[in-house]
Every structure is written in C-alpha cells, then in structure tokens.
PDB file of N, CA and C in Angstrom:
ATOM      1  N   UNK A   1     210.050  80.523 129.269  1.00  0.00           N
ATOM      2  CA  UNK A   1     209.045  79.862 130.097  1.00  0.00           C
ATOM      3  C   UNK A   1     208.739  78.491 129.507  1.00  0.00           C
ATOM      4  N   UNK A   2     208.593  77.142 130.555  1.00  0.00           N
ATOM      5  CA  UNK A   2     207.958  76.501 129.996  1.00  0.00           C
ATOM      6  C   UNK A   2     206.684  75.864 128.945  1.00  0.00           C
ATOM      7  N   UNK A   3     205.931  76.961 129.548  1.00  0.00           N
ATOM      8  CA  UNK A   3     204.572  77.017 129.209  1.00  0.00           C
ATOM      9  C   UNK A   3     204.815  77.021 127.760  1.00  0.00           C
ATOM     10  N   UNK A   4     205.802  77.592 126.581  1.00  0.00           N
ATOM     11  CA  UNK A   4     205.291  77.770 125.048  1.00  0.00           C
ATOM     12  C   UNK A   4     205.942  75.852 124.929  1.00  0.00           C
ATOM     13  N   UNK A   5     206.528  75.328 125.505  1.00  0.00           N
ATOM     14  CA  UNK A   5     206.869  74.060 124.846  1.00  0.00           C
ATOM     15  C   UNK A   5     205.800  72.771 124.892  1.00  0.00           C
ATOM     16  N   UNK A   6     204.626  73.316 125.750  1.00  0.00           N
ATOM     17  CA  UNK A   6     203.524  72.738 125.410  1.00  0.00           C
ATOM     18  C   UNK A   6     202.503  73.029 124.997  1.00  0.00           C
ATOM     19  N   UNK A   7     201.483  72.028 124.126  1.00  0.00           N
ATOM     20  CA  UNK A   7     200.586  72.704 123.258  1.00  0.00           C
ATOM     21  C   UNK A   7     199.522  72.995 124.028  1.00  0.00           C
ATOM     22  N   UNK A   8     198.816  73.515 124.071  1.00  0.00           N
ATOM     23  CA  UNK A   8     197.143  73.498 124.882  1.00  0.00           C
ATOM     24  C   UNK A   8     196.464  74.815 124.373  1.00  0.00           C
ATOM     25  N   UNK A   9     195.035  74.893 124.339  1.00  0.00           N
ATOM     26  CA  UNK A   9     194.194  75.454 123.922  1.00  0.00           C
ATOM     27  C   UNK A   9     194.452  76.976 124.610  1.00  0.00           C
ATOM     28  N   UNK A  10     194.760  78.227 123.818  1.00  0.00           N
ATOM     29  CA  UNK A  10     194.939  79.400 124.622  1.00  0.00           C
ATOM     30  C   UNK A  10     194.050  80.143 124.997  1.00  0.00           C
ATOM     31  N   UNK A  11     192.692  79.606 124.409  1.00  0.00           N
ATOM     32  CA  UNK A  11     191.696  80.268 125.178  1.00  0.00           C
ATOM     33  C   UNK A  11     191.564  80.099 126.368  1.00  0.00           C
ATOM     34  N   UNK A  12     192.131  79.020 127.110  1.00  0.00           N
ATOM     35  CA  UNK A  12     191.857  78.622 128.580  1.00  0.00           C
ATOM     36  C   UNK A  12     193.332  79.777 129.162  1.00  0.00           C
ATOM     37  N   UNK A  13     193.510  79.374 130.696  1.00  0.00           N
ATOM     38  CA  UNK A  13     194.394  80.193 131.156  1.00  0.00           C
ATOM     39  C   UNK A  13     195.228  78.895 130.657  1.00  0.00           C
ATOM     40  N   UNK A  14     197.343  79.763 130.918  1.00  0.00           N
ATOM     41  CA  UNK A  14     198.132  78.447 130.898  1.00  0.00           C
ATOM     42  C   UNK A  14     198.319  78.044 132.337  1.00  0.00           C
ATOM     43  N   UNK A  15     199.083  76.235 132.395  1.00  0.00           N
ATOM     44  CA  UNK A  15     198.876  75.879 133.538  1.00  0.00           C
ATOM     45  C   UNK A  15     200.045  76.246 134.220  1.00  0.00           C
ATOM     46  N   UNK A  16     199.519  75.594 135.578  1.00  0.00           N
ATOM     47  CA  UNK A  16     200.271  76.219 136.750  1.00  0.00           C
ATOM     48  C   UNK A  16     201.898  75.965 136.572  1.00  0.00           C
ATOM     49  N   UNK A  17     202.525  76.478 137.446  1.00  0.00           N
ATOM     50  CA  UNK A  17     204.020  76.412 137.922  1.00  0.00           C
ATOM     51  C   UNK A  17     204.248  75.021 137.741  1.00  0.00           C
ATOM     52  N   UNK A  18     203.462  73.961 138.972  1.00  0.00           N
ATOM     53  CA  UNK A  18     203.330  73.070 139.548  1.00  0.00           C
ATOM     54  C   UNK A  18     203.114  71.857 138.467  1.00  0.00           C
ATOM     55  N   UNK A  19     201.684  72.209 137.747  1.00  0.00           N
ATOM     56  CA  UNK A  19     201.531  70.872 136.701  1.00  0.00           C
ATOM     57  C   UNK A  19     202.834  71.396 135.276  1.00  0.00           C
ATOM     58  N   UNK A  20     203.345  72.341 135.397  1.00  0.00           N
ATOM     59  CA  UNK A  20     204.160  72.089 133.884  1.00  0.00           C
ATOM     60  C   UNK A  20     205.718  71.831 134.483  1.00  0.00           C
ATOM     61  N   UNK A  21     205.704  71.737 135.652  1.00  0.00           N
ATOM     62  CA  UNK A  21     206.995  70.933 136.195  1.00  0.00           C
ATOM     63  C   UNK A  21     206.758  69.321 135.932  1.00  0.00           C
ATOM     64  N   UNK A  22     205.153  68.725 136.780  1.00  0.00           N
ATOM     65  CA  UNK A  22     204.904  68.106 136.392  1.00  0.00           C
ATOM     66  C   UNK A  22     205.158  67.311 135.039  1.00  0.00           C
ATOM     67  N   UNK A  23     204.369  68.609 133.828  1.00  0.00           N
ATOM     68  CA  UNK A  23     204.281  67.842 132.655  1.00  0.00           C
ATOM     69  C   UNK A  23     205.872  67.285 131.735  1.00  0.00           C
ATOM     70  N   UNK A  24     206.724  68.494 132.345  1.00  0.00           N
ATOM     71  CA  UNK A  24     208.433  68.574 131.935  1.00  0.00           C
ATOM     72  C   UNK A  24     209.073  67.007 132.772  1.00  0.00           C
ATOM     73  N   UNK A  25     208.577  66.684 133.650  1.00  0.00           N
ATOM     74  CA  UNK A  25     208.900  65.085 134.384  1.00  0.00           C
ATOM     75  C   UNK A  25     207.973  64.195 133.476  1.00  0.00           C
ATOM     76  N   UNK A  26     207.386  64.325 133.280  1.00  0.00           N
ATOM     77  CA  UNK A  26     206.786  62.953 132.460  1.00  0.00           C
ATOM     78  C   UNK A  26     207.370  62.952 131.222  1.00  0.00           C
ATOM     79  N   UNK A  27     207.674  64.540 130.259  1.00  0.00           N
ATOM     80  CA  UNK A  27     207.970  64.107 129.091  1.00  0.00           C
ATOM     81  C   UNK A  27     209.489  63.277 129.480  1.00  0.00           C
ATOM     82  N   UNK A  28     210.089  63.855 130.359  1.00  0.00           N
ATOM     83  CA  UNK A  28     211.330  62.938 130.130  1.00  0.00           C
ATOM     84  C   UNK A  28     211.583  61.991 131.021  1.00  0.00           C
ATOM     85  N   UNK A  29     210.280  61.376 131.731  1.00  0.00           N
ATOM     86  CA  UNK A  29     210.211  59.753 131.573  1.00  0.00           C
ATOM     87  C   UNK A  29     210.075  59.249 130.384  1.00  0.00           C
ATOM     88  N   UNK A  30     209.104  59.661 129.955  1.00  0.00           N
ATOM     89  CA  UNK A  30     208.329  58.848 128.656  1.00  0.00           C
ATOM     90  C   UNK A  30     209.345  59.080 127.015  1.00  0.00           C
ATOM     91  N   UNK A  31     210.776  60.009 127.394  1.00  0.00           N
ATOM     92  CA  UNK A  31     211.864  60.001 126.142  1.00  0.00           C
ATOM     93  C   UNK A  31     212.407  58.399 125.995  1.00  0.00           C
ATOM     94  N   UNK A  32     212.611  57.710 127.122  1.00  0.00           N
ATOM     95  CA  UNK A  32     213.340  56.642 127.050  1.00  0.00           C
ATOM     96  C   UNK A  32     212.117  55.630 126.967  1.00  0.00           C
ATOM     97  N   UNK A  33     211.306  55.318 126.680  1.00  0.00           N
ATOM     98  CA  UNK A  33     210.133  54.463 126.354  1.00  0.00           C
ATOM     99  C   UNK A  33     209.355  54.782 124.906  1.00  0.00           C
ATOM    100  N   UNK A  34     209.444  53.172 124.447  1.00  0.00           N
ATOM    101  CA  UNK A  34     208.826  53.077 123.366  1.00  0.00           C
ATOM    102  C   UNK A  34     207.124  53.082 122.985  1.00  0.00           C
ATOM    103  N   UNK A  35     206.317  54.037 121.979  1.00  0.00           N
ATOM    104  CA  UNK A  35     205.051  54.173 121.931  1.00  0.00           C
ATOM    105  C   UNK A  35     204.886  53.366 121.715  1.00  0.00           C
ATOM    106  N   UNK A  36     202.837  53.172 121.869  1.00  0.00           N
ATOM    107  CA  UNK A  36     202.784  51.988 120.910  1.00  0.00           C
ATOM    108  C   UNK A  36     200.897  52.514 120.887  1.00  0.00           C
ATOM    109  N   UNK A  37     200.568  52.153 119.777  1.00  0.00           N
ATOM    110  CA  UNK A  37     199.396  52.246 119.583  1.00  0.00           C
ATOM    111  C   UNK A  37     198.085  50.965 120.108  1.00  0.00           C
ATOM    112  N   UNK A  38     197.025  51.553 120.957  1.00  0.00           N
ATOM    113  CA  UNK A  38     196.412  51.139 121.771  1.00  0.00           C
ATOM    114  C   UNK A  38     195.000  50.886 120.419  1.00  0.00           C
ATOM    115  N   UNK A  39     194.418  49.661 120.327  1.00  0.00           N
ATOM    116  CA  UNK A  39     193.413  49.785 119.439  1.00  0.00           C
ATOM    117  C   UNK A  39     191.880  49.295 119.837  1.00  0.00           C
ATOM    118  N   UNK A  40     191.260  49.605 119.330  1.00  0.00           N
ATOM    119  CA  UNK A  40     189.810  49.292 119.893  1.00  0.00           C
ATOM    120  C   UNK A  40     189.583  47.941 119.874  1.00  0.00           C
ATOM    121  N   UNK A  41     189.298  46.914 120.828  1.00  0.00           N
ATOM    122  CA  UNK A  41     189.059  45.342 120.606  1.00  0.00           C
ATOM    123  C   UNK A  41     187.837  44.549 119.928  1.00  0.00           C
ATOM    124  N   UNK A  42     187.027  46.106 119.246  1.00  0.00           N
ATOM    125  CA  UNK A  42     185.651  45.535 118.802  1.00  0.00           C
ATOM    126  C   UNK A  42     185.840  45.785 116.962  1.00  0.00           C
ATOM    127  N   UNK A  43     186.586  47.043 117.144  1.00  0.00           N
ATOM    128  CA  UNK A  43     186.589  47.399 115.628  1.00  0.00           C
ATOM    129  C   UNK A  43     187.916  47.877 114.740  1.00  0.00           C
ATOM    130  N   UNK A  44     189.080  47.660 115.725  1.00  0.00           N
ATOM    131  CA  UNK A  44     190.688  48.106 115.183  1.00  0.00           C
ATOM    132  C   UNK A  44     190.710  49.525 115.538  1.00  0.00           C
ATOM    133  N   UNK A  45     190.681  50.180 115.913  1.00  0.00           N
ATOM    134  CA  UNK A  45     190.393  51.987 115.487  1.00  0.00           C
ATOM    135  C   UNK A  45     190.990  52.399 116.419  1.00  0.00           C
ATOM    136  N   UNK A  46     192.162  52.824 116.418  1.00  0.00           N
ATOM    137  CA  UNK A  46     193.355  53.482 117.339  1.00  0.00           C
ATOM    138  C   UNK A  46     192.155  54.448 118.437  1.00  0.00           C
ATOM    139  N   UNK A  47     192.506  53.935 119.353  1.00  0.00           N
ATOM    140  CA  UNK A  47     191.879  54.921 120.383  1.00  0.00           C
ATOM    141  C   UNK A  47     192.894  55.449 121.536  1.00  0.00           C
ATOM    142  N   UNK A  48     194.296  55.171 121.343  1.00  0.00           N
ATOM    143  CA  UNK A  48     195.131  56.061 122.427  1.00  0.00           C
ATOM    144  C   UNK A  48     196.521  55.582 122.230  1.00  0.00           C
ATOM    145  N   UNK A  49     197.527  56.463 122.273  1.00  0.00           N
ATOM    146  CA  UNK A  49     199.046  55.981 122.620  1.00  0.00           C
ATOM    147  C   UNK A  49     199.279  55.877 124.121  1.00  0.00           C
ATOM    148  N   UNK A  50     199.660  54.649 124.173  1.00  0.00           N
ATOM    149  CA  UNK A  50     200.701  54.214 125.264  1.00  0.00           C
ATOM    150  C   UNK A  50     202.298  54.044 125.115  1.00  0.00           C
ATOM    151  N   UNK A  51     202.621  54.448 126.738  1.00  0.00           N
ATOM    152  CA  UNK A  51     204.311  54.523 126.971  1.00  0.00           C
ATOM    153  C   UNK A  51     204.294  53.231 127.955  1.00  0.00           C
ATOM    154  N   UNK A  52     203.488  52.628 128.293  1.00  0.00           N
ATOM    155  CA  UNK A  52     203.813  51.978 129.034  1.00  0.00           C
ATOM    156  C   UNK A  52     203.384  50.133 129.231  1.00  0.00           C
ATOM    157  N   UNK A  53     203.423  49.259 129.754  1.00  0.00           N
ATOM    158  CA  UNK A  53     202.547  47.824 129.421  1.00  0.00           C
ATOM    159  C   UNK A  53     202.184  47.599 130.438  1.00  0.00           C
ATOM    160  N   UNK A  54     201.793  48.698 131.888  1.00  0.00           N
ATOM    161  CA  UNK A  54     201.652  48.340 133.166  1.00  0.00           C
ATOM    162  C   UNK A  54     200.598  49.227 133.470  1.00  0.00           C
ATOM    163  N   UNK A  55     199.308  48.736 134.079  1.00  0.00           N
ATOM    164  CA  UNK A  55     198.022  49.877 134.824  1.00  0.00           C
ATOM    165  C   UNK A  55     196.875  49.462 133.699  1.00  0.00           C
ATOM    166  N   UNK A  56     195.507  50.133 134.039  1.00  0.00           N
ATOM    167  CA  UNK A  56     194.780  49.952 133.114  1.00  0.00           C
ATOM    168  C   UNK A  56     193.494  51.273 132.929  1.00  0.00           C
ATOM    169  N   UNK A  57     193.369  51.285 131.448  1.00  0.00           N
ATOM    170  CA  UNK A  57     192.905  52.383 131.384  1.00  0.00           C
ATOM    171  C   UNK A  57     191.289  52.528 130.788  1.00  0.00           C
ATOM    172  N   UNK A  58     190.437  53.088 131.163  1.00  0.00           N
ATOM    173  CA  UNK A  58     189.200  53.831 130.377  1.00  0.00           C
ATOM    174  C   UNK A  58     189.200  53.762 129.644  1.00  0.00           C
ATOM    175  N   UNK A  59     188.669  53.614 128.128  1.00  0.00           N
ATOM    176  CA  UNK A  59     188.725  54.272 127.025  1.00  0.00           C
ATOM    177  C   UNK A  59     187.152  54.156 126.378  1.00  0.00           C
ATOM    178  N   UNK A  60     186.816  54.605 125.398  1.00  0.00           N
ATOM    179  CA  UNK A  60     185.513  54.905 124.514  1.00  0.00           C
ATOM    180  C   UNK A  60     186.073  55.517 123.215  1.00  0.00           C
ATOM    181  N   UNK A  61     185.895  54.077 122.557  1.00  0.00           N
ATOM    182  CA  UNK A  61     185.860  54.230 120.729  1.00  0.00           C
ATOM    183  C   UNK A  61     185.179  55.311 120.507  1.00  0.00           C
ATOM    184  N   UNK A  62     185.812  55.987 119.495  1.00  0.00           N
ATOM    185  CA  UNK A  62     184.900  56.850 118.544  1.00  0.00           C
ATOM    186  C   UNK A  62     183.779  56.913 117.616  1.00  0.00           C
ATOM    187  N   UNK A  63     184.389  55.235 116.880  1.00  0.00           N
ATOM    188  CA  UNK A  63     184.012  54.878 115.759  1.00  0.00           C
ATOM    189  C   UNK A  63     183.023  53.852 116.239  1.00  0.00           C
ATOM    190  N   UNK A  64     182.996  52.985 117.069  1.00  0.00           N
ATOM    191  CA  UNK A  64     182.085  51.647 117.179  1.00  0.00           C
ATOM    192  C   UNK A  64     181.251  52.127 118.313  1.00  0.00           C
ATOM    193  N   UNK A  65     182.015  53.352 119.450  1.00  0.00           N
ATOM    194  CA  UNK A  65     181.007  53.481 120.508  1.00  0.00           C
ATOM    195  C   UNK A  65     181.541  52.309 121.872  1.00  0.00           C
ATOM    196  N   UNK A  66     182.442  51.854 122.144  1.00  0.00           N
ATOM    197  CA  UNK A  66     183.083  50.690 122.682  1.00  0.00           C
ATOM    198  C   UNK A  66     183.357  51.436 124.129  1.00  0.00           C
ATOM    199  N   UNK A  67     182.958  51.476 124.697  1.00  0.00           N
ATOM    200  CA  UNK A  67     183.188  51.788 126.342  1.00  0.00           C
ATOM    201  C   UNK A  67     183.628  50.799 127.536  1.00  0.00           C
ATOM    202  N   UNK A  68     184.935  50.963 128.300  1.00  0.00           N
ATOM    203  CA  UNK A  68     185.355  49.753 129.144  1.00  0.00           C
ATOM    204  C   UNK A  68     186.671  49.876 129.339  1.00  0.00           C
ATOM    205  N   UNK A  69     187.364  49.164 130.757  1.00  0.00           N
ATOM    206  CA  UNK A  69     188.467  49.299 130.878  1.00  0.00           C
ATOM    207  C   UNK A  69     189.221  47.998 129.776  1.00  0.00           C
ATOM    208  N   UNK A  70     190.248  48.623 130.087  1.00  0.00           N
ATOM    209  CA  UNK A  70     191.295  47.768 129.377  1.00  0.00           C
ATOM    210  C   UNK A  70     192.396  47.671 129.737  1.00  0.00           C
ATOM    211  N   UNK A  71     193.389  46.082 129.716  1.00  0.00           N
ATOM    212  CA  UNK A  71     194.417  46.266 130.863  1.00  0.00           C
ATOM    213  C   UNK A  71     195.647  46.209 129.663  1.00  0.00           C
ATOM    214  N   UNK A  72     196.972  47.348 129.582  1.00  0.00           N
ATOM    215  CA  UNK A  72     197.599  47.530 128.783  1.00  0.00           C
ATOM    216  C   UNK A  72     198.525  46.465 128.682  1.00  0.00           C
ATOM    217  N   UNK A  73     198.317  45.317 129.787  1.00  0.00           N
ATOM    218  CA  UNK A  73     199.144  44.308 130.027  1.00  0.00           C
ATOM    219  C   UNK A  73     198.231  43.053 128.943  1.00  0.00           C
ATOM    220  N   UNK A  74     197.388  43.279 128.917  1.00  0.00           N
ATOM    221  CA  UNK A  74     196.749  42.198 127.539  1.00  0.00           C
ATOM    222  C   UNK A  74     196.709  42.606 126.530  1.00  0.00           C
ATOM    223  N   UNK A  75     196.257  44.393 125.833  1.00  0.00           N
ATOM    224  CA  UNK A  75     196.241  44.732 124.871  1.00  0.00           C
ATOM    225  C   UNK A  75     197.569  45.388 124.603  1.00  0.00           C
ATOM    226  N   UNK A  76     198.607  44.403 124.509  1.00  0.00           N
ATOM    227  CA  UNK A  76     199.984  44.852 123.788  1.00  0.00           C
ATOM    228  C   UNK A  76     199.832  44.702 122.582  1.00  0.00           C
ATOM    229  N   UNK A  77     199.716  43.974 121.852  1.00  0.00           N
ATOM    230  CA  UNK A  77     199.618  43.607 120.115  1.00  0.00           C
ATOM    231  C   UNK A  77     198.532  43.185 120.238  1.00  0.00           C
ATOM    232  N   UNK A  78     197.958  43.461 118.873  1.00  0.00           N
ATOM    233  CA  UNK A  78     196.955  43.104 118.266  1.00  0.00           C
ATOM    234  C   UNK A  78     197.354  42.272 116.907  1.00  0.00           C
ATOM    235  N   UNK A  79     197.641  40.995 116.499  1.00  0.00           N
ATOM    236  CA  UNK A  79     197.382  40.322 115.351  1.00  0.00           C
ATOM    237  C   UNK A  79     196.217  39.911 114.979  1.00  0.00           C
ATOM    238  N   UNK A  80     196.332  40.007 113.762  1.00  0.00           N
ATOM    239  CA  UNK A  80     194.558  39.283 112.606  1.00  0.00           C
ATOM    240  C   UNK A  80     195.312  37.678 113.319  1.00  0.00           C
ATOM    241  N   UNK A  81     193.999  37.040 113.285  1.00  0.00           N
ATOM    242  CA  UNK A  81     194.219  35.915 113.566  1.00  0.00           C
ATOM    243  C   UNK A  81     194.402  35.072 112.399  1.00  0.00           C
ATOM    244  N   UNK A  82     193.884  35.488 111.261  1.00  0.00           N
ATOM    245  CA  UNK A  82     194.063  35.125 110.147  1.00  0.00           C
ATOM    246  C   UNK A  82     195.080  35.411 109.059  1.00  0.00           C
ATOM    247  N   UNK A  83     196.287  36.505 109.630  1.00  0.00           N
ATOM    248  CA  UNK A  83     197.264  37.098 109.325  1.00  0.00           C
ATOM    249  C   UNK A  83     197.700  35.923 108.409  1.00  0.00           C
ATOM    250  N   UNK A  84     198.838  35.061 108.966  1.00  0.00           N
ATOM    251  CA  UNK A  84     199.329  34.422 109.020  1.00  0.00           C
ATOM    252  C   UNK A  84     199.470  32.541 108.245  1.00  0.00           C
ATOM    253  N   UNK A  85     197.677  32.663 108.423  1.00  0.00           N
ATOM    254  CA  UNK A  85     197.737  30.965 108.485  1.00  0.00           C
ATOM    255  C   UNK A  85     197.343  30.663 107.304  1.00  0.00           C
ATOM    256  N   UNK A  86     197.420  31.529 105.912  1.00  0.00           N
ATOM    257  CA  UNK A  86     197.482  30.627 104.481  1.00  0.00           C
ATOM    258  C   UNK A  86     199.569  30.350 104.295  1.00  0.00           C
TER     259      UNK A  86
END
C-alpha cells in the first residue's frame, strides 16, 4: 500500500485512495526540482522548503512572530548585504 511510504501522524485515520495518488504525483514532480530554503525577511529563520520560484505563499515565523504573504519569485536568495563588501 501506498499509505506506509508516507509519514503522517497514526493517530488520525490514513488518507484517502484519492489524496495519496495525489501525494505519489507531487512527490514525483517535485524529484526533478531543486529545494531551496525559504527564510524569514525580518529575522533569517528558515520558515519553509520550496520546489518551486513561481506562486506565493502564507507564512508565520516562529521565532520573530512575522506574519504575511510572500512571493517565492522575490524571496529566492537571501544575501547579507554586508557579505561581501570588505
């Protein structure tokens, strides 16, 4: 069965027929795409992996409390601005 190749909480029921066909199509969209870590714009603090640089998403920091969309098409990289310039 599909159902043991994904993780989820077993106290709940497992999911349907329908969403783990579903979930078996996304994982193998998302084999041929590279992750990338999504970070908070107030305080650095990884708040989600992305597969993708297109749509925009919700998110709420953990750490700073940062609530708001964000478009994955601006937050591709994050450099220190100060990285660089000594």
């Amino acid at each position: 069965m599909i159902a043991d190749d994904f993780e989820y909480d077993h106290r709940f029921a497992p999911p349907s027929e329908e969403n783990l066909i579903k979930l078996e199509l996304s994982r193998q969209e998302a084999a041929g795409l590279t992750r990338r870590e999504i970070k908070c714009p107030v305080c650095s603090y990884r708040i989600m992996s992305a597969y993708t640089t297109e749509g925009c998403v919700k998110v709420k920091c953990r750490r700073c409390k940062f609530e708001g969309i964000i478009s994955l098409r601006w937050f591709r990289r994050q450099k220190s601005l100060f990285r660089n310039r000594w």
